[in-house]
N, C-alpha and C. Protein backbone atom coordinates (compact mmCIF):
# COMPACT_ATOMS: atom_id res chain seq x y z
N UNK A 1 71.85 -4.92 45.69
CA UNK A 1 70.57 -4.26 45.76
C UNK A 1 69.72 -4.98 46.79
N UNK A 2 69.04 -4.14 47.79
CA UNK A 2 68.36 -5.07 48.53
C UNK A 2 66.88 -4.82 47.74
N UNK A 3 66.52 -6.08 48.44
CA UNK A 3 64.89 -6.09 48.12
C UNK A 3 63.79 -5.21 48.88
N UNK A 4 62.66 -4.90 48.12
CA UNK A 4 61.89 -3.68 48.52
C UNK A 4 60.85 -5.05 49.59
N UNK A 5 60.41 -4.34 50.19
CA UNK A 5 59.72 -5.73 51.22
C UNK A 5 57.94 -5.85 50.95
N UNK A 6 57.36 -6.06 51.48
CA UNK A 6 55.77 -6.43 51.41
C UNK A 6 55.04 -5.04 52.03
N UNK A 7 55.60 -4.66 53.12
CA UNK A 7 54.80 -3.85 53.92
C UNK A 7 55.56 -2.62 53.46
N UNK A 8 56.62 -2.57 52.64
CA UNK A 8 57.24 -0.90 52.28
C UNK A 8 56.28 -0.52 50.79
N UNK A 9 55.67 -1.48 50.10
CA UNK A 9 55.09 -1.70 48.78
C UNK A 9 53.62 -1.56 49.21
N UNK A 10 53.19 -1.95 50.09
CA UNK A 10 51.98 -2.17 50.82
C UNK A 10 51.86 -0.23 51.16
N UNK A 11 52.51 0.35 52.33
CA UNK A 11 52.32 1.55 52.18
C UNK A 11 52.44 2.24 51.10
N UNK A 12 53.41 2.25 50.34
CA UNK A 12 53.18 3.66 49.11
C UNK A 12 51.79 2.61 47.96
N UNK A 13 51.86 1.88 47.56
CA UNK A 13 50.18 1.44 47.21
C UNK A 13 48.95 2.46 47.75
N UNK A 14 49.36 2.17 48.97
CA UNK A 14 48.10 2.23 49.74
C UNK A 14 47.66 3.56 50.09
N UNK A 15 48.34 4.48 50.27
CA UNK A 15 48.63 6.01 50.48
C UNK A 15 47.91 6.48 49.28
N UNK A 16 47.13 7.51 49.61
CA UNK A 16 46.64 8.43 48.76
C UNK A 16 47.33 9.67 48.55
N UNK A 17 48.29 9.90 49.38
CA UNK A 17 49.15 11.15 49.93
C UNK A 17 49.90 10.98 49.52
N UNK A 18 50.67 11.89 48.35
CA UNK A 18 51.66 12.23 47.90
C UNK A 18 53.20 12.48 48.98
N UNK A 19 53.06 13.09 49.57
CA UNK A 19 53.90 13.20 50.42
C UNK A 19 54.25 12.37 51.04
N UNK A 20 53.37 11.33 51.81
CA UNK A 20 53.48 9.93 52.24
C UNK A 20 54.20 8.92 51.42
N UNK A 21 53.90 9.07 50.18
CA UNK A 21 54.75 8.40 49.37
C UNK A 21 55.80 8.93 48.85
N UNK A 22 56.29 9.90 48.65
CA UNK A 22 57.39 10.34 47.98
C UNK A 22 58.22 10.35 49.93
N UNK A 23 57.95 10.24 50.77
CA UNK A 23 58.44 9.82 51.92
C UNK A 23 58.89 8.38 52.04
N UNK A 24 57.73 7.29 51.87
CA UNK A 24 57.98 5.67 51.28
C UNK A 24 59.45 5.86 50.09
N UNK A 25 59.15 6.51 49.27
CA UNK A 25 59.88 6.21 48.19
C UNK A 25 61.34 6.46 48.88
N UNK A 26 61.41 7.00 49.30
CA UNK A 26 62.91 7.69 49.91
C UNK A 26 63.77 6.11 49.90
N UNK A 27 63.30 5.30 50.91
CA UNK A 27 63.66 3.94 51.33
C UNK A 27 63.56 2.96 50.28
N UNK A 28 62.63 3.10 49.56
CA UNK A 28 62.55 2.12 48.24
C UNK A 28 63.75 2.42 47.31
N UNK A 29 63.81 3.92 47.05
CA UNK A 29 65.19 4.05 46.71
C UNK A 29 66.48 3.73 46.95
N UNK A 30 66.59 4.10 48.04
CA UNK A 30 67.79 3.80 48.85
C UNK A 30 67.90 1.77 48.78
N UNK A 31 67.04 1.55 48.91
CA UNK A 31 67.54 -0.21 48.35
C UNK A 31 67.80 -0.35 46.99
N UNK A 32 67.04 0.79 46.28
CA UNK A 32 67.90 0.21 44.81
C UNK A 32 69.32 0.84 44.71
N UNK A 33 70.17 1.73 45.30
CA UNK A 33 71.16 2.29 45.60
C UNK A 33 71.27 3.45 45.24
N UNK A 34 69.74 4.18 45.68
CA UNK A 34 70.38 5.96 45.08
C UNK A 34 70.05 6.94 46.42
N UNK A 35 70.56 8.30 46.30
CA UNK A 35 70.57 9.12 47.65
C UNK A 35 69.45 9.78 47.62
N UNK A 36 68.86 10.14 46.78
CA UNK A 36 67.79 11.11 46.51
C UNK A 36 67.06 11.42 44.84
N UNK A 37 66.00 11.73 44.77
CA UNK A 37 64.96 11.32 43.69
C UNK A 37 64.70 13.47 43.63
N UNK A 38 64.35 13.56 42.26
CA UNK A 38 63.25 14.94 41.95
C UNK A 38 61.97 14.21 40.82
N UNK A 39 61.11 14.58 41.50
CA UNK A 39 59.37 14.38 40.64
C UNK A 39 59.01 15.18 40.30
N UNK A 40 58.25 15.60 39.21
CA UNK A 40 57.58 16.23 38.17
C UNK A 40 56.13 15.66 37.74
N UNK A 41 54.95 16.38 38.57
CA UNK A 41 54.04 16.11 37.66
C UNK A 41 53.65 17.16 36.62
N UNK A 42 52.79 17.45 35.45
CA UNK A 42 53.22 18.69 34.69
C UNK A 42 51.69 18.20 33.84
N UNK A 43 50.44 19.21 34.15
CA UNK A 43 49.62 19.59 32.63
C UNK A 43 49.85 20.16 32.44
N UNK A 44 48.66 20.53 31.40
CA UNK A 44 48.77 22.08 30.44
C UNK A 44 48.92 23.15 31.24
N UNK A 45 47.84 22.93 32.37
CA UNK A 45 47.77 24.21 33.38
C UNK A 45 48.18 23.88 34.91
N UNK A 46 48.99 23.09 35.14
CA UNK A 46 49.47 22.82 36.66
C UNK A 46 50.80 21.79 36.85
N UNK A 47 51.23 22.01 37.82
CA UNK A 47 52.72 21.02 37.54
C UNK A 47 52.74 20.84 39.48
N UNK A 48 53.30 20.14 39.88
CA UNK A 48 53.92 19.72 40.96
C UNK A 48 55.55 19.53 40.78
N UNK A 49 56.66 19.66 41.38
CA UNK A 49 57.91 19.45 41.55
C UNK A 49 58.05 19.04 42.99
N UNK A 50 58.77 18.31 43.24
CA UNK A 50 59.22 18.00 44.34
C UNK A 50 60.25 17.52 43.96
N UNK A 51 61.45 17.60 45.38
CA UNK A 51 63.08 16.93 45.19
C UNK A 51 63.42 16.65 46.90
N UNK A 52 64.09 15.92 46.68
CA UNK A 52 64.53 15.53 48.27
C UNK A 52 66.21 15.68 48.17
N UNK A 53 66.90 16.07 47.28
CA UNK A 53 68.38 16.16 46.85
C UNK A 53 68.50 17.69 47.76
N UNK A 54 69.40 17.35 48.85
CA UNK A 54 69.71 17.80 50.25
C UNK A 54 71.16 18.91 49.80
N UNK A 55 70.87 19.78 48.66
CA UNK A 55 71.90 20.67 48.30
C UNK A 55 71.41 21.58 47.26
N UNK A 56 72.24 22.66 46.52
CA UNK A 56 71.80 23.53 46.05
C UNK A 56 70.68 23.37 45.08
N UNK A 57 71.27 21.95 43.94
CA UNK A 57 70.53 21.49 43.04
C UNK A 57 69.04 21.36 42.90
N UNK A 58 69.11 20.10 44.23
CA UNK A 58 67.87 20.04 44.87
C UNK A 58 66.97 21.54 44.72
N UNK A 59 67.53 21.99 45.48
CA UNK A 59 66.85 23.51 46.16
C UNK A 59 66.35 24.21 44.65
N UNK A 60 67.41 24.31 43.88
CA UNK A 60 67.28 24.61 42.58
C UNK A 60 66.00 24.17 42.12
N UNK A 61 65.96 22.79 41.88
CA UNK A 61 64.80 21.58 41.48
C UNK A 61 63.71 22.49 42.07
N UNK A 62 63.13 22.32 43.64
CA UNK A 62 62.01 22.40 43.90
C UNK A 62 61.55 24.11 43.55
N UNK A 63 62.60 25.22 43.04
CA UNK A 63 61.96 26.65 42.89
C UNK A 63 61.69 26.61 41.38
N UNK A 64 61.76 25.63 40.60
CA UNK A 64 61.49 25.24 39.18
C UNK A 64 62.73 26.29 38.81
N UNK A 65 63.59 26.21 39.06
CA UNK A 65 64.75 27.12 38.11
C UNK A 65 64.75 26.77 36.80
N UNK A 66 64.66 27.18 35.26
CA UNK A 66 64.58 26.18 34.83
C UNK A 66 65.59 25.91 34.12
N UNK A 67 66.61 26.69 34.53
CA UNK A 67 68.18 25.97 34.32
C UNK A 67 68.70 24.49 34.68
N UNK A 68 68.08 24.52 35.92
CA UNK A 68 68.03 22.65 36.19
C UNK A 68 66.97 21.85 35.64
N UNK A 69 65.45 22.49 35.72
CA UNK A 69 64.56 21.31 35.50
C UNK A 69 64.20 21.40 34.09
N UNK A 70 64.85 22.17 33.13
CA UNK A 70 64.37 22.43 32.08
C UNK A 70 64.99 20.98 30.91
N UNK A 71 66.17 20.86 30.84
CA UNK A 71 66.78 19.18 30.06
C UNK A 71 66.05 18.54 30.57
N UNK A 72 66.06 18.50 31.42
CA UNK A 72 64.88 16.95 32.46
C UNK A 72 63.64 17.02 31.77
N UNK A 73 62.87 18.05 31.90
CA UNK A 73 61.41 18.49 31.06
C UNK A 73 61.33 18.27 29.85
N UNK A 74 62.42 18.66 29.19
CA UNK A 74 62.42 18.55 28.13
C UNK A 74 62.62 17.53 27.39
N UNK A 75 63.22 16.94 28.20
CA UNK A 75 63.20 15.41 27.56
C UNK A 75 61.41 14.31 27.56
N UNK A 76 61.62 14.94 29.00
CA UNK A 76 60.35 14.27 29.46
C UNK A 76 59.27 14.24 28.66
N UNK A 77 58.94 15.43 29.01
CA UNK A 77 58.13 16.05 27.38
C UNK A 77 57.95 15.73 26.56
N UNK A 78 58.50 14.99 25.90
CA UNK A 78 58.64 13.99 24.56
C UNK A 78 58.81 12.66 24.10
N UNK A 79 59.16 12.24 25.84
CA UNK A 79 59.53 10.89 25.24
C UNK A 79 59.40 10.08 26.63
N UNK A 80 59.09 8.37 26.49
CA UNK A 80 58.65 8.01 27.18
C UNK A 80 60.11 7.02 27.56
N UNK A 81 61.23 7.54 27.33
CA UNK A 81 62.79 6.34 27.34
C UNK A 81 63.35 7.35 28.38
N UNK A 82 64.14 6.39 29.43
CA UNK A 82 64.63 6.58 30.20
C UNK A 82 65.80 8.02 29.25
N UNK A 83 66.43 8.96 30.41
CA UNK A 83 67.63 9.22 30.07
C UNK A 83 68.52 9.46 31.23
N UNK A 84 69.52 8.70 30.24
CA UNK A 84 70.31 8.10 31.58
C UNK A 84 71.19 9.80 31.88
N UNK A 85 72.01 10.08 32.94
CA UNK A 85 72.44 11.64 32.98
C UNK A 85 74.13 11.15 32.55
N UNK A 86 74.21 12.14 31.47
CA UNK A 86 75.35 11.83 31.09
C UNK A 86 76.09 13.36 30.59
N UNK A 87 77.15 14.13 30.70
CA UNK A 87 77.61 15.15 29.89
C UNK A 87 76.82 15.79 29.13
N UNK A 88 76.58 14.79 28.01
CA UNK A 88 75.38 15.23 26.68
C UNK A 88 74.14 15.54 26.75
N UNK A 89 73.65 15.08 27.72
CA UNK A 89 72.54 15.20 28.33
C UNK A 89 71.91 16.47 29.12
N UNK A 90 73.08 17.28 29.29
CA UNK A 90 73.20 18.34 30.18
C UNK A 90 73.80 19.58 29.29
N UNK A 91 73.95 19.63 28.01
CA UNK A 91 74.42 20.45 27.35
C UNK A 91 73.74 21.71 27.30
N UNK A 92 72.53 22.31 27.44
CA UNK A 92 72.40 23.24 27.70
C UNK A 92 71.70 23.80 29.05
N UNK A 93 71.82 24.54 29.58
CA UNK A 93 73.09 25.58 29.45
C UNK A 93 74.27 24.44 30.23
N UNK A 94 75.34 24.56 29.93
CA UNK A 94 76.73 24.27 29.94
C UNK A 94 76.98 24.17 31.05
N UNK A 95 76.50 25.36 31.71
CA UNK A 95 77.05 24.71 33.37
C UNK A 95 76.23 24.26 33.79
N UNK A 96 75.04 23.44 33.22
CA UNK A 96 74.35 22.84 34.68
C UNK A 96 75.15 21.56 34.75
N UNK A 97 75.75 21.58 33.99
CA UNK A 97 76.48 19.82 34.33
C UNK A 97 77.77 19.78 35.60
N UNK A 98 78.34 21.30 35.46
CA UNK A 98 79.76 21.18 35.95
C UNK A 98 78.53 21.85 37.66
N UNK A 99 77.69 22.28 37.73
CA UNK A 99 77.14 22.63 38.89
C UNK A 99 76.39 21.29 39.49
N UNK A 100 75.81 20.40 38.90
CA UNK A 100 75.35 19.23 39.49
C UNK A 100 76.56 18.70 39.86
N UNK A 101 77.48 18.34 38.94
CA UNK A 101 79.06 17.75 39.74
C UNK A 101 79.12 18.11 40.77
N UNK A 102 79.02 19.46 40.91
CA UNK A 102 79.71 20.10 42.26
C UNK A 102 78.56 20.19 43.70
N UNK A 103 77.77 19.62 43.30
CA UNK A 103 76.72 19.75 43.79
C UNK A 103 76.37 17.97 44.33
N UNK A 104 77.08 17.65 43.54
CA UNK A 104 77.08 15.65 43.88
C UNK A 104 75.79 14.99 43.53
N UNK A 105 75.43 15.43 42.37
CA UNK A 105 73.64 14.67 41.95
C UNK A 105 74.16 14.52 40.19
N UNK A 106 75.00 14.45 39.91
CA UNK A 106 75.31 13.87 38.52
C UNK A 106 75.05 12.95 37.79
N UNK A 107 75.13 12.03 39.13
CA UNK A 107 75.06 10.61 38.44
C UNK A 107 73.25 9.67 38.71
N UNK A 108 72.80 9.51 37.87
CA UNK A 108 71.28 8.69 37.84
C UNK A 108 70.52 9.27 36.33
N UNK A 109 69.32 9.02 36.45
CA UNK A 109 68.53 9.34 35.37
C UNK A 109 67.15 9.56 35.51
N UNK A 110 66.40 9.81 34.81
CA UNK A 110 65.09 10.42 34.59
C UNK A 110 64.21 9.66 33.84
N UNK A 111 63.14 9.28 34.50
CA UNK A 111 62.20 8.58 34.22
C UNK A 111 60.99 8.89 33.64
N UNK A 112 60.53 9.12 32.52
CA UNK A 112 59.34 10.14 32.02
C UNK A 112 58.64 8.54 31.94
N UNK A 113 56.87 9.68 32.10
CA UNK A 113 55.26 8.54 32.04
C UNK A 113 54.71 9.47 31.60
N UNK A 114 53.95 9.16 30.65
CA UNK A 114 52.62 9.79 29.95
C UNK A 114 51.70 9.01 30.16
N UNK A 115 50.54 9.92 30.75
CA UNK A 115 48.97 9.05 30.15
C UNK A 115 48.32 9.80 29.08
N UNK A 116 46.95 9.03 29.06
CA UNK A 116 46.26 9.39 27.86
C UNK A 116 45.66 10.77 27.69
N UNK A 117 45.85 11.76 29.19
CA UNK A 117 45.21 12.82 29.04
C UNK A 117 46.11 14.00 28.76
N UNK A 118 47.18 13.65 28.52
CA UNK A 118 48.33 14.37 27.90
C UNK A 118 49.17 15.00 28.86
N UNK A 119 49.15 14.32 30.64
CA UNK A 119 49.69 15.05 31.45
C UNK A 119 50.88 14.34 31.55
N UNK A 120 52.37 14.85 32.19
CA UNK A 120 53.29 13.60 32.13
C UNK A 120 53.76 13.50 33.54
N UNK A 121 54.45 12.62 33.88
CA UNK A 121 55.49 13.09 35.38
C UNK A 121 56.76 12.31 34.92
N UNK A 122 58.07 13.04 35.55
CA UNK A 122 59.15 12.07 35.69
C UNK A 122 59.77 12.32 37.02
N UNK A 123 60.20 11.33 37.22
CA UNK A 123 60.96 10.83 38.25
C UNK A 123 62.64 10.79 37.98
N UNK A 124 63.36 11.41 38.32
CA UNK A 124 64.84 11.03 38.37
C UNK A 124 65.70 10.73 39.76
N UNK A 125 66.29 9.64 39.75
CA UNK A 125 67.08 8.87 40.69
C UNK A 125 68.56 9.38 40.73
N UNK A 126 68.79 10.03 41.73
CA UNK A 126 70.26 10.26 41.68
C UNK A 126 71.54 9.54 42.88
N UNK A 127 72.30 9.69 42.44
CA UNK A 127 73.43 9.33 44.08
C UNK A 127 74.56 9.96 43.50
N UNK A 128 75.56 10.07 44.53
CA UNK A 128 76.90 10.40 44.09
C UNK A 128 78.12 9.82 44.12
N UNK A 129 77.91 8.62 43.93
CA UNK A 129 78.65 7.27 43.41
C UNK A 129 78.03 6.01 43.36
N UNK A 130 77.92 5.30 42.41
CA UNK A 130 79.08 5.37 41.71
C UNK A 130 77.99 5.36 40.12
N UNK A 131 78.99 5.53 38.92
CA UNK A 131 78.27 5.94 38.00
C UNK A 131 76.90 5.05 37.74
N UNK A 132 75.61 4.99 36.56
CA UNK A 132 74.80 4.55 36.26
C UNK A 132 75.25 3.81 35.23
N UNK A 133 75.89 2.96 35.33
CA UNK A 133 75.89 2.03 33.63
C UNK A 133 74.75 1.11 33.16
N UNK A 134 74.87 1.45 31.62
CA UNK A 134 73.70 1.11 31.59
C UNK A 134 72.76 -0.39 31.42
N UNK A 135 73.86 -1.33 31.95
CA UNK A 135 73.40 -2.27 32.10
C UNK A 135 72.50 -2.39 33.48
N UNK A 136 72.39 -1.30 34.42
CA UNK A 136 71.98 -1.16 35.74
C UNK A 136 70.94 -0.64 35.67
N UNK A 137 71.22 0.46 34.52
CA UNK A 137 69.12 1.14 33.87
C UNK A 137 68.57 0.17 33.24
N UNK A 138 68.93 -1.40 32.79
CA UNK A 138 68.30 -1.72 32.39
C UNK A 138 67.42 -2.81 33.48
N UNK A 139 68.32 -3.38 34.74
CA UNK A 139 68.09 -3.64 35.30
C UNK A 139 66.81 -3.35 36.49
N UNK A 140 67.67 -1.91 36.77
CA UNK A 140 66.02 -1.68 37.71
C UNK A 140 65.73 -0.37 36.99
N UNK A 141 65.65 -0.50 35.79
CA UNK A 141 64.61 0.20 35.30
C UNK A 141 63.25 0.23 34.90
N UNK A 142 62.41 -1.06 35.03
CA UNK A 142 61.15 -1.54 35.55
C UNK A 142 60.40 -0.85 36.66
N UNK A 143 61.55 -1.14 37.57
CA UNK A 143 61.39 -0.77 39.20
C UNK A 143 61.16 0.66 39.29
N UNK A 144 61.83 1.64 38.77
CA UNK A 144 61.87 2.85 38.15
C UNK A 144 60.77 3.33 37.69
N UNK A 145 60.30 2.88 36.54
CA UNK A 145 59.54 2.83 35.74
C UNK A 145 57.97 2.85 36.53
N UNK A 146 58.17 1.58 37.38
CA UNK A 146 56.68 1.35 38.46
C UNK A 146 56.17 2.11 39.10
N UNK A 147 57.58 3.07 39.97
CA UNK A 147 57.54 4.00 41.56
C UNK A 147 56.63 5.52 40.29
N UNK A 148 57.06 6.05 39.14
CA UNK A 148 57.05 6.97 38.84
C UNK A 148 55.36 6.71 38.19
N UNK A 149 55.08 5.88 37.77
CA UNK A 149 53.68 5.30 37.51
C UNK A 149 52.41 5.67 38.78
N UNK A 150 53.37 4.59 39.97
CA UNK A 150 51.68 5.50 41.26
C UNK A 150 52.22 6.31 41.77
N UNK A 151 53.29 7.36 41.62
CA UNK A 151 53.91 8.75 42.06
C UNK A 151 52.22 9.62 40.93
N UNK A 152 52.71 9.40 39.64
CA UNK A 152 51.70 9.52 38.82
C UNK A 152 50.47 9.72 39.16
N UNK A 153 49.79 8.21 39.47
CA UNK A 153 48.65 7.81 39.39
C UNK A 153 47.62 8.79 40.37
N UNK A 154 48.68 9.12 41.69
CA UNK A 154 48.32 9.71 42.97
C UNK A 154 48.47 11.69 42.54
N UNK A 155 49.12 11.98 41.64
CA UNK A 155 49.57 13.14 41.99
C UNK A 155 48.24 13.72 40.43
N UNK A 156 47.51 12.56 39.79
CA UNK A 156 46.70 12.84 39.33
C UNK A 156 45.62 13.34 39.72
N UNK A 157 45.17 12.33 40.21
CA UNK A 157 44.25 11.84 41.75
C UNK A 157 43.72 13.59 41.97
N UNK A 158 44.76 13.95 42.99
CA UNK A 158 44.85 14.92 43.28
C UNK A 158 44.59 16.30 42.24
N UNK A 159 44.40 16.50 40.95
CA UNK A 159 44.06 17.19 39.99
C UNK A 159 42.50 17.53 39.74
N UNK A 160 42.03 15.89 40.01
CA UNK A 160 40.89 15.84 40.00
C UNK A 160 40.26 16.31 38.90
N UNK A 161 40.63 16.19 37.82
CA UNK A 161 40.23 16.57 36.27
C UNK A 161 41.64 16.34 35.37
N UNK A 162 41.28 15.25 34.53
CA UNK A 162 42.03 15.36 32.97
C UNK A 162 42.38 16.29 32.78
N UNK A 163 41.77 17.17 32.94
CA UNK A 163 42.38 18.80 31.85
C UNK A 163 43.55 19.86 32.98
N UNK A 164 43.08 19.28 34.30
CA UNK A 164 43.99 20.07 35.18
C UNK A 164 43.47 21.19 35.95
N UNK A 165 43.79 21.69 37.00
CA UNK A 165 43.25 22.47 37.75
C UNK A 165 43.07 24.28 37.00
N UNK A 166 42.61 24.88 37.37
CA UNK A 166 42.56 26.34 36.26
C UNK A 166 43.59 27.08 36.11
N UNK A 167 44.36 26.65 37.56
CA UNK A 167 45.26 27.57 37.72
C UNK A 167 47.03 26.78 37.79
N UNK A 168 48.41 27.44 37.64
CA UNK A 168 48.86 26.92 38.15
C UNK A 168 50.05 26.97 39.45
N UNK A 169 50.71 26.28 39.74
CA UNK A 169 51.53 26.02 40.94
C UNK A 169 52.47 27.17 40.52
């Protein structure tokens, strides 16, 4: 794993721009060893998605299908513990598991954050080798844990109200 540096931590900090940072993040990732990330911010009345996963999935991800983003959500939704992507994890519907395979984003996991105003975001880290064991989520799962926090903090920002914009995305 390489190390994230001063001035790569220094920009996504410092950025108010979502895009700017989920751009930063690309590289922050890629030192912890994954190919591509999908984000979720989500109130009552507005959500953001974004994915940088360079294939159908991806593509899937960012039109909110919610054959793909719906296990992810749903987990998210409820709980603030990593889940790591595993078979079981993907059980309904049935093929989204054998279509992420084929699609090469199988392997990583999903990072859910709640704050106090009941909005959540997650972050999931993917690559297509080699698996996530989970002595490795436990490892940089801090790190994980941090990026999806001012992914958060910023994509709040931008809401500009607790309760969420009137309308949504």
């Amino acid at each position: 794993m390489d190390h994230w540096t001063t001035e790569q931590l220094r920009q996504l900090v410092c950025s108010k721009d979502l895009d700017n940072q989920l751009a930063q993040l690309e590289k922050l990732l890629r030192c912890l060893g994954f190919d591509c990330y999908a984000f979720s911010f989500t109130t009552p009345t507005f959500s953001i998605t974004q994915s940088n996963c360079p294939n159908p999935w991806g593509e899937r991800y960012r039109r909110h299908e919610p054959a793909v983003v719906e296990p992810l959500l749903a987990h998210s939704r409820h709980s603030s513990f990593p889940l790591l992507w595993t078979p079981e994890a993907f059980t309904s519907p049935p093929e989204l598991w054998a279509g992420a395979q084929d699609d090469g984003v199988c392997l990583g996991w999903t990072q859910p954050f709640h704050d106090e105003h009941g909005r959540f975001s997650s972050l999931s880290v993917v690559r297509q080798h080699p698996p996530v064991s989970v002595n490795e989520l436990y490892s940089k799962g801090a790190a994980v844990l941090w990026l999806v926090q001012v992914l958060h903090a910023t994509a709040a920002a931008m809401v500009n109200d607790p309760q969420g914009p009137s309308s949504s995305e």
